[in-house]
PDB file of N, CA and C in Angstrom:
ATOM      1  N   UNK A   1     -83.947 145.220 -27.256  1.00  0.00           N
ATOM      2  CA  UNK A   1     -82.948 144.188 -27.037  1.00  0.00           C
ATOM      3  C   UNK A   1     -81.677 144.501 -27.818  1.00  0.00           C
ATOM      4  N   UNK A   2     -80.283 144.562 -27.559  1.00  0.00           N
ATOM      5  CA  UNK A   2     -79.509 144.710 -27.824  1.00  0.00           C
ATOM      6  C   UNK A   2     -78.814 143.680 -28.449  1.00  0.00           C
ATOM      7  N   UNK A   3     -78.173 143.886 -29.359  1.00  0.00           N
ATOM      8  CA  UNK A   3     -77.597 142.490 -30.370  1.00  0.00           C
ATOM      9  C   UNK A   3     -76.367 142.137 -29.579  1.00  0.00           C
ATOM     10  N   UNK A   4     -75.970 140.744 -29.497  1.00  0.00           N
ATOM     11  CA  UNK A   4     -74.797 140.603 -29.282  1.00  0.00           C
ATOM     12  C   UNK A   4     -73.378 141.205 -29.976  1.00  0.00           C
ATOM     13  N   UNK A   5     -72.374 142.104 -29.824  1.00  0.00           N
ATOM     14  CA  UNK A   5     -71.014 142.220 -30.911  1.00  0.00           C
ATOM     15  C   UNK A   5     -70.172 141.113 -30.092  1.00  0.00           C
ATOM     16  N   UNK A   6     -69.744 140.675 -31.140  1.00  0.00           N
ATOM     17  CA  UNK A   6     -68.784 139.419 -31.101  1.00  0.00           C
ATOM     18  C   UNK A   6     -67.607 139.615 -31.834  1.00  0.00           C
ATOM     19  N   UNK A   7     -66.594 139.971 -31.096  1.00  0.00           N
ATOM     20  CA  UNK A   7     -65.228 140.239 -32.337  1.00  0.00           C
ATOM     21  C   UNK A   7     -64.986 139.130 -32.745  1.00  0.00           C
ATOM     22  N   UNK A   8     -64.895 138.856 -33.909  1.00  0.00           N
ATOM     23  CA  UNK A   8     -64.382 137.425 -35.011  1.00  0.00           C
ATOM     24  C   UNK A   8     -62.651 137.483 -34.558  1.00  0.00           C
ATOM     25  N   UNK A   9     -62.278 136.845 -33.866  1.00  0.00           N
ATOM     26  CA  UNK A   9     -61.061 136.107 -34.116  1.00  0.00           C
ATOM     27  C   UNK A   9     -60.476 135.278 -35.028  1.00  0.00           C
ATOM     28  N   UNK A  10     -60.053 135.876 -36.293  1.00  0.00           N
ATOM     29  CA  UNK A  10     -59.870 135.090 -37.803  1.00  0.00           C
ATOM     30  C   UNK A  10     -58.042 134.008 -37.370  1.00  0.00           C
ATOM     31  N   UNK A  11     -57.932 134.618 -36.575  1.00  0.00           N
ATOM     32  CA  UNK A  11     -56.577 133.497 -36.413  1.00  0.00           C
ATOM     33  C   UNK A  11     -56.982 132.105 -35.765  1.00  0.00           C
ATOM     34  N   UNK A  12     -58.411 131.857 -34.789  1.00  0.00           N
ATOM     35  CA  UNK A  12     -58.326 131.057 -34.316  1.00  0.00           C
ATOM     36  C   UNK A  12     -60.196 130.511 -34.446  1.00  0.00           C
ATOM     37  N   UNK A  13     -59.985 129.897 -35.555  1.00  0.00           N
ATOM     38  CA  UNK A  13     -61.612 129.478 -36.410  1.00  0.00           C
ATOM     39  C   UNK A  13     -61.287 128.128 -36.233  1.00  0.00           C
ATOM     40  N   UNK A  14     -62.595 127.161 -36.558  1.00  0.00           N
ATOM     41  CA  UNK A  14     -62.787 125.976 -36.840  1.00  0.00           C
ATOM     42  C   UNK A  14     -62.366 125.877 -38.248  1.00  0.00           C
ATOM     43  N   UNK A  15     -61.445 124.717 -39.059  1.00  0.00           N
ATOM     44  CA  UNK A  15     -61.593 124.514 -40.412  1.00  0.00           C
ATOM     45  C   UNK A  15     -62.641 125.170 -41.458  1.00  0.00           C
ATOM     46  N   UNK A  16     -63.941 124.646 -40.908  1.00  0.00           N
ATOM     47  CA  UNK A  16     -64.946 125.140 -42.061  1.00  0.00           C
ATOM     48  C   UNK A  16     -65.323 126.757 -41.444  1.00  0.00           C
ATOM     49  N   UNK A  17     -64.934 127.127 -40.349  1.00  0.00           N
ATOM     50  CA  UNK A  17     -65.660 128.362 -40.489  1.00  0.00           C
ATOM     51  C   UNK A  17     -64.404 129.500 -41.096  1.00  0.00           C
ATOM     52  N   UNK A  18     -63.063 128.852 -41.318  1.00  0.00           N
ATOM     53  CA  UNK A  18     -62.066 129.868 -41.765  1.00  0.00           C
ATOM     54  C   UNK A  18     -61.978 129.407 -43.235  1.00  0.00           C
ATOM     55  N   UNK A  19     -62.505 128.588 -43.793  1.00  0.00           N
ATOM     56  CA  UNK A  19     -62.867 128.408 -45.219  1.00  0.00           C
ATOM     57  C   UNK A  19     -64.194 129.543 -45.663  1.00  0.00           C
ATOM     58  N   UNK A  20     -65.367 129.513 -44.706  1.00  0.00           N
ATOM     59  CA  UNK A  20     -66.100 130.664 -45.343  1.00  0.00           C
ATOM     60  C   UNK A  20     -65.474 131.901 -45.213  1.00  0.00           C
ATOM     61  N   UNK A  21     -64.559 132.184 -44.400  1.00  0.00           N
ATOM     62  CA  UNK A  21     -64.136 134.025 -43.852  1.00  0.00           C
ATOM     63  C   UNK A  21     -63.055 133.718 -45.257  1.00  0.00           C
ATOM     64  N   UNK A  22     -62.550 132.693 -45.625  1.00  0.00           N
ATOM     65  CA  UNK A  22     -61.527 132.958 -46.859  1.00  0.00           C
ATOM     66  C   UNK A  22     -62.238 133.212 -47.925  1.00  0.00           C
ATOM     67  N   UNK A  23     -63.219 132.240 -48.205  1.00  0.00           N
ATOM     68  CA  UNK A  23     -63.942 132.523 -49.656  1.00  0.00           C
ATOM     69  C   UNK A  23     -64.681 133.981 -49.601  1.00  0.00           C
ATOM     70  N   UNK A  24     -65.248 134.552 -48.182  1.00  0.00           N
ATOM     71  CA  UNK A  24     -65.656 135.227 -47.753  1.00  0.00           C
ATOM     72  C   UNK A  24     -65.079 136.752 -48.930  1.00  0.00           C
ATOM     73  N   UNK A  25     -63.380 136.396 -48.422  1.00  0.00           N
ATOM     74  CA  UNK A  25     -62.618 137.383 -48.515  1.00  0.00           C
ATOM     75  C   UNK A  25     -61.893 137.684 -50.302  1.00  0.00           C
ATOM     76  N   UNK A  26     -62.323 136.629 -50.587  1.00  0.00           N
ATOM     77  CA  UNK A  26     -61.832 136.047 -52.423  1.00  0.00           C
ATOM     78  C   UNK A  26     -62.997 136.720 -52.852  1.00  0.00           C
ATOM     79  N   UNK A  27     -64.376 137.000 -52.592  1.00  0.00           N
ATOM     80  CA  UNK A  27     -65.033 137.403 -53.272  1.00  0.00           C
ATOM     81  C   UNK A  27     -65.536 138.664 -52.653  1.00  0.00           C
ATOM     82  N   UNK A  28     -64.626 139.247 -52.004  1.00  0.00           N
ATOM     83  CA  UNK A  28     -64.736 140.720 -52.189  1.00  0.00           C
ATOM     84  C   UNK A  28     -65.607 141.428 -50.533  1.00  0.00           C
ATOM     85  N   UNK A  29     -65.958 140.286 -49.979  1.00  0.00           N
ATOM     86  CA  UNK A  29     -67.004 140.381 -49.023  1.00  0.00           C
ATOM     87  C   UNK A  29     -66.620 140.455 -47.641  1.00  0.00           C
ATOM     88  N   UNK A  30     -65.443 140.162 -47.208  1.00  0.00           N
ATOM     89  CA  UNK A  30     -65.213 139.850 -45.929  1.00  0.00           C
ATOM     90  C   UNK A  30     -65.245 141.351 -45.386  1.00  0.00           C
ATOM     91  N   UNK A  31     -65.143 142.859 -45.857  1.00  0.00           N
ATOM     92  CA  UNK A  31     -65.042 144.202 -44.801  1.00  0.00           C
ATOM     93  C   UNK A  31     -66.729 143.774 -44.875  1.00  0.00           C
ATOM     94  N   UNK A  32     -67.383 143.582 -45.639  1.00  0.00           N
ATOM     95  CA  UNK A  32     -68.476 143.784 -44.918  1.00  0.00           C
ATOM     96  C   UNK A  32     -69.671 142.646 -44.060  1.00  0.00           C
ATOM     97  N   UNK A  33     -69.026 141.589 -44.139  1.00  0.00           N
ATOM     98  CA  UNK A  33     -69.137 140.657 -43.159  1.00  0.00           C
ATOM     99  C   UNK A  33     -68.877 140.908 -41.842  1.00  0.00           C
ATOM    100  N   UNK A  34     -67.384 141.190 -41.457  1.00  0.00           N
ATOM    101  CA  UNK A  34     -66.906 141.999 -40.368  1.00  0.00           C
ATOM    102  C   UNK A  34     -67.192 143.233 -39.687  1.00  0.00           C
ATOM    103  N   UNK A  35     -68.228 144.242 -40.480  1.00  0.00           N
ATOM    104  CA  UNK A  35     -68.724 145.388 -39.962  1.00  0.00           C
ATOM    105  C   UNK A  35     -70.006 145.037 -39.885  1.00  0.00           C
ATOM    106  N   UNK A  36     -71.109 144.331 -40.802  1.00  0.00           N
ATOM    107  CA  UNK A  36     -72.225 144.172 -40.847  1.00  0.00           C
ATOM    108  C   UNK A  36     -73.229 143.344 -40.268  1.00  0.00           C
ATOM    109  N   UNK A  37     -71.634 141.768 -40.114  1.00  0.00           N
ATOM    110  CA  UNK A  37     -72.341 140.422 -39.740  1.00  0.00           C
ATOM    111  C   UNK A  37     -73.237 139.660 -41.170  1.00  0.00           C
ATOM    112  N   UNK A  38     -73.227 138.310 -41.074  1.00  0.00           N
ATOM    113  CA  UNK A  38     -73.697 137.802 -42.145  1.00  0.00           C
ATOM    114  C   UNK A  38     -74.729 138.199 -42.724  1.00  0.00           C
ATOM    115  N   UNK A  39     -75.482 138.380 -41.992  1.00  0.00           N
ATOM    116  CA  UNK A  39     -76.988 138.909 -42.068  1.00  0.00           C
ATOM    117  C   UNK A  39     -76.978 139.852 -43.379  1.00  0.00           C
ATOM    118  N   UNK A  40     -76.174 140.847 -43.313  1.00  0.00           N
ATOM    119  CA  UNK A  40     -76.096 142.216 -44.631  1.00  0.00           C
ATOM    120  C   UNK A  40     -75.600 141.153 -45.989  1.00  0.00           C
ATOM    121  N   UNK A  41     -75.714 139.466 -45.690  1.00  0.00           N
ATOM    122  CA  UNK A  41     -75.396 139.733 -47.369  1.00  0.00           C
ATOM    123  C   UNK A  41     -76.826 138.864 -48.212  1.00  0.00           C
ATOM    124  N   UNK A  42     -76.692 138.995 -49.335  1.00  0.00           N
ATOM    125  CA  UNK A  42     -77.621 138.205 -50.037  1.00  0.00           C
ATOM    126  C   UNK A  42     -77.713 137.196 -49.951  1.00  0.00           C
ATOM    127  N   UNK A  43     -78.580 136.629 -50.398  1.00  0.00           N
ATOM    128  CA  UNK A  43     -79.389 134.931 -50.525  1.00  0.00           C
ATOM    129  C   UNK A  43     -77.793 134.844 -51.633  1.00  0.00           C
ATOM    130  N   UNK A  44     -77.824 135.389 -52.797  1.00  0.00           N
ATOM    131  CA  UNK A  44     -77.419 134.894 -53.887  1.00  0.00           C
ATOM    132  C   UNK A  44     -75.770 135.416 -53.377  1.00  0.00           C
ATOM    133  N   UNK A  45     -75.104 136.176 -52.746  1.00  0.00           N
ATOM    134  CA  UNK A  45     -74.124 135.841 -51.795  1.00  0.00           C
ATOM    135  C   UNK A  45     -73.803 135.144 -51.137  1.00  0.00           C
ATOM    136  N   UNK A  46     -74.588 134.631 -50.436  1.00  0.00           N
ATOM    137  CA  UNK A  46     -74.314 133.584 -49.273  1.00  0.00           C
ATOM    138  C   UNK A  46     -74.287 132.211 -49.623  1.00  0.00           C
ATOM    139  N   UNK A  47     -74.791 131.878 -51.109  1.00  0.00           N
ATOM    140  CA  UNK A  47     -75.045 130.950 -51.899  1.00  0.00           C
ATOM    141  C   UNK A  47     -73.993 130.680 -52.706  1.00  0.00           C
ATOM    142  N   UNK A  48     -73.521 132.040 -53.087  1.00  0.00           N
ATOM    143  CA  UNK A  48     -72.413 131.593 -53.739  1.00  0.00           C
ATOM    144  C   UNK A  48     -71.377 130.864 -52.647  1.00  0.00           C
ATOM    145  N   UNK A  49     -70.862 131.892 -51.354  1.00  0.00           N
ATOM    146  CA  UNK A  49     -70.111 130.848 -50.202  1.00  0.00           C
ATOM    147  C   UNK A  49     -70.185 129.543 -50.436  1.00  0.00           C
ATOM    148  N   UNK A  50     -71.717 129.104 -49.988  1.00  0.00           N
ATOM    149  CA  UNK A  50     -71.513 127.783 -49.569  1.00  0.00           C
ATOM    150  C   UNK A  50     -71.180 126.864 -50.692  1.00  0.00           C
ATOM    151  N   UNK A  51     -71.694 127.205 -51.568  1.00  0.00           N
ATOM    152  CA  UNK A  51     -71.332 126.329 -52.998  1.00  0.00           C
ATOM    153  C   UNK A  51     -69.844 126.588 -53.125  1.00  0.00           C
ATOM    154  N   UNK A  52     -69.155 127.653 -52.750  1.00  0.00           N
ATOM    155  CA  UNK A  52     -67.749 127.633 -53.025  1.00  0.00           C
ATOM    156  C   UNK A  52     -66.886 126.481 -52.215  1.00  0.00           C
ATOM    157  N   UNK A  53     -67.657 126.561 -51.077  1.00  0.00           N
ATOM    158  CA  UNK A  53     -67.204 126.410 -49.982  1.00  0.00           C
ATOM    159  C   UNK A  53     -67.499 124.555 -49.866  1.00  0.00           C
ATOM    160  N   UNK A  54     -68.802 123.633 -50.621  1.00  0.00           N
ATOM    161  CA  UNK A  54     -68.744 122.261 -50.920  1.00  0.00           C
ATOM    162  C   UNK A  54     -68.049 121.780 -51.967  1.00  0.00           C
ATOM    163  N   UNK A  55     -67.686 123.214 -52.855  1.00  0.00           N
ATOM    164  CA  UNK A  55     -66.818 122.712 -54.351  1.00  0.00           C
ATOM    165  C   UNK A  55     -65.471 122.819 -53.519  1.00  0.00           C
ATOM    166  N   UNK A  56     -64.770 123.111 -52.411  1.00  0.00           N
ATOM    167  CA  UNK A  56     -63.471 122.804 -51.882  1.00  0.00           C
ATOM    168  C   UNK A  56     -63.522 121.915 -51.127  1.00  0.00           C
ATOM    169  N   UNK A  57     -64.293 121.523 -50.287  1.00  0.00           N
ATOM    170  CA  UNK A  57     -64.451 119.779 -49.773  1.00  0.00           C
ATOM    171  C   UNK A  57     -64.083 119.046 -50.790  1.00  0.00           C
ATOM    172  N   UNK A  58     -65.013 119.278 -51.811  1.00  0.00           N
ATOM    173  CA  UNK A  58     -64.815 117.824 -52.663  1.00  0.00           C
ATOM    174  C   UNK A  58     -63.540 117.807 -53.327  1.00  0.00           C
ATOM    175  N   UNK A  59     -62.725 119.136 -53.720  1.00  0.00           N
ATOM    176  CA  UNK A  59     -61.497 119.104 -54.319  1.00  0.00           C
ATOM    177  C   UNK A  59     -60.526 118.564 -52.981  1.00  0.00           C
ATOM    178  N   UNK A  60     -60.738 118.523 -52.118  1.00  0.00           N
ATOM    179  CA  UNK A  60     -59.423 118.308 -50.919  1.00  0.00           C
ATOM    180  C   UNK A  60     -60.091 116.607 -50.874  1.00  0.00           C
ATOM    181  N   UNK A  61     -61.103 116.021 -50.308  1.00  0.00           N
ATOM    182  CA  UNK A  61     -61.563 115.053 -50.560  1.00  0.00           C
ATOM    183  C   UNK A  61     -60.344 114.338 -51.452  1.00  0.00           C
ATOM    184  N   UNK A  62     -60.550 114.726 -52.609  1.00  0.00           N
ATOM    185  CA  UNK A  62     -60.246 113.978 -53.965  1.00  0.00           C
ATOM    186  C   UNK A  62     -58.584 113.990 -54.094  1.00  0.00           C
ATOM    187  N   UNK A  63     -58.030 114.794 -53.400  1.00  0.00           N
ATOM    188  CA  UNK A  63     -56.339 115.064 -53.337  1.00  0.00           C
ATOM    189  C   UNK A  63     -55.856 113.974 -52.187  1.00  0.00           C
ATOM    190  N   UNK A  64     -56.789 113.743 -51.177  1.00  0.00           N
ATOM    191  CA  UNK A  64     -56.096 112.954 -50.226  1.00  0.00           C
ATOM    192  C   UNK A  64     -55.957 111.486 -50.714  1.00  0.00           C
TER     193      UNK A  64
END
């Protein structure tokens, strides 16, 4: 079975999914997100994301 390739269109994301490709990219990770797909990164990678990624909800939350 052949995997789907899906070119990521980074100009035209949902809010939260261009918040992970940013934090993605702050921590060093986004070439290999983009060549590998999520899958190639760690538990303790992908963990860090999302925790980055509920600690900026709650800061925008708190500004409005």
């Amino acid at each position: 079975m052949a995997k789907k390739e899906k070119k990521i269109d980074l100009q035209n994301l949902e809010p939260d999914e261009q918040l992970k490709y940013e934090i993605a990219r702050e921590l060093g990770l986004l070439d290999r997100v983009l060549t590998d797909g999520w899958r190639s990164l760690s538990a303790k990678e992908t963990g860090r994301i999302g925790g980055l990624m509920t600690k900026r909800r709650r800061e925008q939350k708190t500004e409005l």
